[in-house]
Protein backbone atom coordinates (compact mmCIF):
# COMPACT_ATOMS: atom_id res chain seq x y z
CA UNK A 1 0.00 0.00 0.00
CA UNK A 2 1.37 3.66 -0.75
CA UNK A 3 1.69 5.93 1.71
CA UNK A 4 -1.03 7.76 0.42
CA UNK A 5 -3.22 5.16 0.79
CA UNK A 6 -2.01 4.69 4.59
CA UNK A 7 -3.14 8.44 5.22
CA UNK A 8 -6.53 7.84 3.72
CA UNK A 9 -6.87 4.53 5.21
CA UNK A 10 -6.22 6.56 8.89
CA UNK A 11 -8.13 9.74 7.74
CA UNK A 12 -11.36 6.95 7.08
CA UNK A 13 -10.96 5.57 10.92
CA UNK A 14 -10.47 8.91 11.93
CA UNK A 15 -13.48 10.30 10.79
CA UNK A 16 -15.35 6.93 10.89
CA UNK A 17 -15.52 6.92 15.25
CA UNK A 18 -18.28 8.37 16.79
CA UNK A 19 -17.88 12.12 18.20
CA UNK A 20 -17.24 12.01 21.99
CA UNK A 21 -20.54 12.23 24.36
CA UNK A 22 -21.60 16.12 24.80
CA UNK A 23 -20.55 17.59 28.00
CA UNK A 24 -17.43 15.70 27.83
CA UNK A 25 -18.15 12.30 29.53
CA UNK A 26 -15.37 10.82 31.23
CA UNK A 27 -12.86 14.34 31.09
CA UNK A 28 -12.13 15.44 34.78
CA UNK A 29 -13.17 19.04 35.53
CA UNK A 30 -11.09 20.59 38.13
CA UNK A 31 -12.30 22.39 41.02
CA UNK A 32 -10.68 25.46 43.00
CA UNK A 33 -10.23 23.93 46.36
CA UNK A 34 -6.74 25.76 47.19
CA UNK A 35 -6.19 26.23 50.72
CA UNK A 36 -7.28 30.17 51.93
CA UNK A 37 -3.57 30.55 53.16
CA UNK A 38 -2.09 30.14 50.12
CA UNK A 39 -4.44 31.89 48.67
CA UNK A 40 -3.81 35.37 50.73
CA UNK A 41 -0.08 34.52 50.81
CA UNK A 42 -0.08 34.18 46.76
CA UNK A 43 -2.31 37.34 46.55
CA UNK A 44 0.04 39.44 48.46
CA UNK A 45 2.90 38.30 46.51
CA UNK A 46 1.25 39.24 42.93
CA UNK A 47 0.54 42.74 44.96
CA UNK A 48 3.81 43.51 45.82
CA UNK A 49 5.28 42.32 42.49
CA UNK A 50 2.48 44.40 41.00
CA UNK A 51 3.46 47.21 43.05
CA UNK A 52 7.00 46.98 42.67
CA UNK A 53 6.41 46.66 38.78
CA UNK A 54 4.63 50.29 38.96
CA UNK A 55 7.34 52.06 40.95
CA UNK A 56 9.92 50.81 38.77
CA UNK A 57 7.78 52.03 35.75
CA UNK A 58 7.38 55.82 37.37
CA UNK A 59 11.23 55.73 38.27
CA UNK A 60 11.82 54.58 34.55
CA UNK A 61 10.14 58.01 33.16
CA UNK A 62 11.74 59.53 35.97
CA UNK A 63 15.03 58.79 34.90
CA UNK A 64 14.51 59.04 30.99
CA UNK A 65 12.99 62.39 31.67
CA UNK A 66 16.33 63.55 33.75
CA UNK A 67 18.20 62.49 31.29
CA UNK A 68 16.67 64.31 28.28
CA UNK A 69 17.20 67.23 30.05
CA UNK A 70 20.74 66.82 30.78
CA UNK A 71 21.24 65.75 27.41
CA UNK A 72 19.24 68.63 26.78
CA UNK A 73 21.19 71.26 28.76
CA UNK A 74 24.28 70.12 27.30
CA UNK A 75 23.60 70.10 23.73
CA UNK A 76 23.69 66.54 23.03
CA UNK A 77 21.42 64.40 20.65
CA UNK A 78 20.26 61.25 21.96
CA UNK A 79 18.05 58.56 21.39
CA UNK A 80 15.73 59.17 24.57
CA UNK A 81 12.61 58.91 22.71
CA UNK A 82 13.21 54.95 21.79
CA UNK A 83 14.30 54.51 25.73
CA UNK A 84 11.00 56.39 26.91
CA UNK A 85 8.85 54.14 24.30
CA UNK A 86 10.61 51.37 25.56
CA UNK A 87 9.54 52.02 29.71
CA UNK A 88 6.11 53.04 28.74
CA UNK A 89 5.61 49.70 26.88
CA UNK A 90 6.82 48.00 30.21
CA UNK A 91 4.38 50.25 31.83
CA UNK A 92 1.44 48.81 29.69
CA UNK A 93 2.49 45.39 30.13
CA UNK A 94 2.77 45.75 33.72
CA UNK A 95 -0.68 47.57 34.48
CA UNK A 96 -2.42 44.89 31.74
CA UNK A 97 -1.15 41.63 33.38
CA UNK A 98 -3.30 41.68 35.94
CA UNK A 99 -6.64 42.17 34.49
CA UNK A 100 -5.54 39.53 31.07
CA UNK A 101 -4.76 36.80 33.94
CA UNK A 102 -8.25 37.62 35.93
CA UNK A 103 -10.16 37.24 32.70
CA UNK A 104 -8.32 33.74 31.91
CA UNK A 105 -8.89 32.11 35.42
């Protein structure tokens, strides 16, 4: 037999089964039953990480800002603009990470 008569010969079984049972007999579905500890302890961690993630954000502006006006005051062209793009992404993608993992669990 040819190979391309193996791959139909699978693609006929394949299709020929019956579609599983609807509301997915027989597939575990997993319950939240996490201990409230952990819970609080994990929730203050993701705080403080999200908290810590913001400061460092404001103190990234801070500093780009400083140094465009050094840069600024001395004359000097630099490439500030690509560094300040480059915090306020991190910004975004630290104040969206929160809500993006709430909506998926």
């Amino acid at each position: 037999m040819s190979m391309s008569g193996l791959y139909y010969s699978a693609l006929g079984r394949v299709l020929a089964e019956p579609a599983p049972a609807p509301g997915g007999a027989g597939v575990p579905t997993p319950v939240k039953n996490a201990p409230s500890e952990l819970v609080t302890a994990v929730g203050k961690g993701l705080g403080l990480v999200a908290w810590a993630g913001t400061a460092a954000g404001v103190a990234g502006v801070l500093i780009t800002g400083l140094m465009m006006a050094i840069s600024h005051k001395r004359g000097e062209t630099s490439e500030h603009m690509s560094r300040l793009g480059m915090v306020l992404g991190g910004c975004v993608l630290v104040s969206v990470a929160g809500p993006v993992v709430n909506f998926f669990f």
